[in-house]
C-alpha atoms as a PDB file:
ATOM      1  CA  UNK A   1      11.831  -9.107   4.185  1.00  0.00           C
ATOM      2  CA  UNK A   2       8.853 -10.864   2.530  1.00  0.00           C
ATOM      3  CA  UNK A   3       6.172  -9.701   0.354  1.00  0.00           C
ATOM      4  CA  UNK A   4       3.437  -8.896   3.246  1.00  0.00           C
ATOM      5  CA  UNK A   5       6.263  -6.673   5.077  1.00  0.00           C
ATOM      6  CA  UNK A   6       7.169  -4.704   2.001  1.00  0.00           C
ATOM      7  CA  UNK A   7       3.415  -4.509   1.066  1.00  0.00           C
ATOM      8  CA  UNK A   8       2.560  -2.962   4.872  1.00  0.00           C
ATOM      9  CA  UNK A   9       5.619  -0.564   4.712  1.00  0.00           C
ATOM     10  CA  UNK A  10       4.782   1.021   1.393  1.00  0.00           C
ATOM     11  CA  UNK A  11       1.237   1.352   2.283  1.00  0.00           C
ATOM     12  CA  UNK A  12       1.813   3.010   5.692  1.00  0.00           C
ATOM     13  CA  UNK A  13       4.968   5.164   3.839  1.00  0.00           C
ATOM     14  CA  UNK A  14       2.482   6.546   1.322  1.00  0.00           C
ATOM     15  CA  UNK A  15      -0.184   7.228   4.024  1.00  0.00           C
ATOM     16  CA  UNK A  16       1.726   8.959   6.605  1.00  0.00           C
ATOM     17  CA  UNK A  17       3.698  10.956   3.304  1.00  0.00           C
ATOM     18  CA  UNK A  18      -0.163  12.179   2.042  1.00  0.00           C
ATOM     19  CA  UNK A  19      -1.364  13.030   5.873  1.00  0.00           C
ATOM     20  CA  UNK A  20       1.891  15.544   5.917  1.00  0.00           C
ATOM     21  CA  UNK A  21       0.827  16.705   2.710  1.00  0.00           C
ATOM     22  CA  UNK A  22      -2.733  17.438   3.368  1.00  0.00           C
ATOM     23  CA  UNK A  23      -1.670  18.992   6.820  1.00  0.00           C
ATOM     24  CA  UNK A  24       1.540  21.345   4.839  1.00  0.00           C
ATOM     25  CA  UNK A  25      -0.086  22.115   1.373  1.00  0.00           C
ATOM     26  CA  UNK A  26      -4.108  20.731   0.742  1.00  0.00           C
ATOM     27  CA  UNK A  27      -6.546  18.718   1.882  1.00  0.00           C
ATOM     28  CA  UNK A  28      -6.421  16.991  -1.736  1.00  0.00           C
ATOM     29  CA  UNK A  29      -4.092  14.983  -0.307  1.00  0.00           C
ATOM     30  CA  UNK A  30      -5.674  12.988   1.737  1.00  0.00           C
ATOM     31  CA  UNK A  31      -7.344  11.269  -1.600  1.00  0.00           C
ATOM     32  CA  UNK A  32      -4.120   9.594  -2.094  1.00  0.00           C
ATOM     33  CA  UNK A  33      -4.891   8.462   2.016  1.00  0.00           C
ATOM     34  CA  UNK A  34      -8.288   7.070   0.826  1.00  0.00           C
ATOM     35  CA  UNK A  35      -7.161   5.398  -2.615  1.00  0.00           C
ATOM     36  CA  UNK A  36      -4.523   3.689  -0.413  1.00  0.00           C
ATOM     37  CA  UNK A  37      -7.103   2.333   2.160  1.00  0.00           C
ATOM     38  CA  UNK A  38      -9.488   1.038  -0.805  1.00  0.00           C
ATOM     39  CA  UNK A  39      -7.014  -0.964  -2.156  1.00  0.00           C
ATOM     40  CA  UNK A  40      -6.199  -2.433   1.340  1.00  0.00           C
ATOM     41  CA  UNK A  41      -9.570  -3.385   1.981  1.00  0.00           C
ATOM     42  CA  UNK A  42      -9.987  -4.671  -1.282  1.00  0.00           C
ATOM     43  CA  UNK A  43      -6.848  -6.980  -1.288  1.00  0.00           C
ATOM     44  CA  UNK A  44      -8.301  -8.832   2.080  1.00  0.00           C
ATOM     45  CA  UNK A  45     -11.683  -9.604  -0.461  1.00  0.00           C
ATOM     46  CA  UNK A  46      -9.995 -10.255  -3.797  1.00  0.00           C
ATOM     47  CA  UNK A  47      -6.321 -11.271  -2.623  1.00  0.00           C
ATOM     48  CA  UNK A  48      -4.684  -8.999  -5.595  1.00  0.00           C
ATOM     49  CA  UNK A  49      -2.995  -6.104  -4.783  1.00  0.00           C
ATOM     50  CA  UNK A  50      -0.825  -4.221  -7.644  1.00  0.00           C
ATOM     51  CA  UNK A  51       2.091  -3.606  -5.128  1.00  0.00           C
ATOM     52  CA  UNK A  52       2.599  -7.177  -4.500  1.00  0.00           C
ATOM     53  CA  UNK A  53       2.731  -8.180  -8.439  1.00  0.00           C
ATOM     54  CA  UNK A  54       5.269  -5.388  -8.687  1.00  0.00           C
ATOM     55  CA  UNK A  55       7.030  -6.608  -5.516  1.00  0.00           C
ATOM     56  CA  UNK A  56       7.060 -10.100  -7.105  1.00  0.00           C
ATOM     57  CA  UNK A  57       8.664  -8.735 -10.385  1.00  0.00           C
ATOM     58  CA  UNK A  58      11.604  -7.490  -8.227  1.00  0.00           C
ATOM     59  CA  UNK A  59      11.643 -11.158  -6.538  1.00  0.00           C
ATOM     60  CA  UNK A  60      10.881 -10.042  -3.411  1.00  0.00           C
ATOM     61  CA  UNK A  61       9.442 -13.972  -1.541  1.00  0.00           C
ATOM     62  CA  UNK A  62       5.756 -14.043  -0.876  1.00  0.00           C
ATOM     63  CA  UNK A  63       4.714 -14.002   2.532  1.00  0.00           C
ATOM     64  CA  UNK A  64       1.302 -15.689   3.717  1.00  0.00           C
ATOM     65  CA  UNK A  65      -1.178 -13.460   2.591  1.00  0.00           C
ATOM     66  CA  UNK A  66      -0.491 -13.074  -1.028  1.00  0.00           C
ATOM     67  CA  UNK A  67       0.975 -16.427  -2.473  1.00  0.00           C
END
C-alpha cells in the first residue's frame, strides 16, 4: 500500500464512521464529515495533508500525489 491509498482509506473510513453517527446518535456528527472534506480539498491546493506526514512517520512509501 502507498501513501495516496492509505490517505483515501482513512478519509473515506472516518466519513462513512461520522455519516453512521449522525444517522444513530446527532447530526453533530456530520462536522467531523465536513472537517474531513476541507482538508481534502485543501491538500489538492496546498499538497500537505497531516495524515500523510503521520503516514510518512510510520514509513508508509509515498505515492504520486504527496511526494
Amino acid at each position: 500500500m502507498n501513501l495516496d491509498k492509505a490517505v483515501f482509506r482513512i478519509a473515506g473510513i472516518i466519513i462513512l464512521i461520522s455519516v453512521l453517527l449522525a444517522a444513530v446518535h446527532t447530526k453533530y456528527w456530520l462536522i467531523l464529515t465536513a472537517f474531513v472534506a476541507v482538508n481534502m480539498l485543501q491538500a489538492t491546493y496546498t499538497a500537505f495533508c497531516p495524515s500523510a506526514k503521520v503516514f510518512k512517520l510510520f514509513g508508509i512509501k509515498p505515492g504520486r500525489i504527496f511526494d
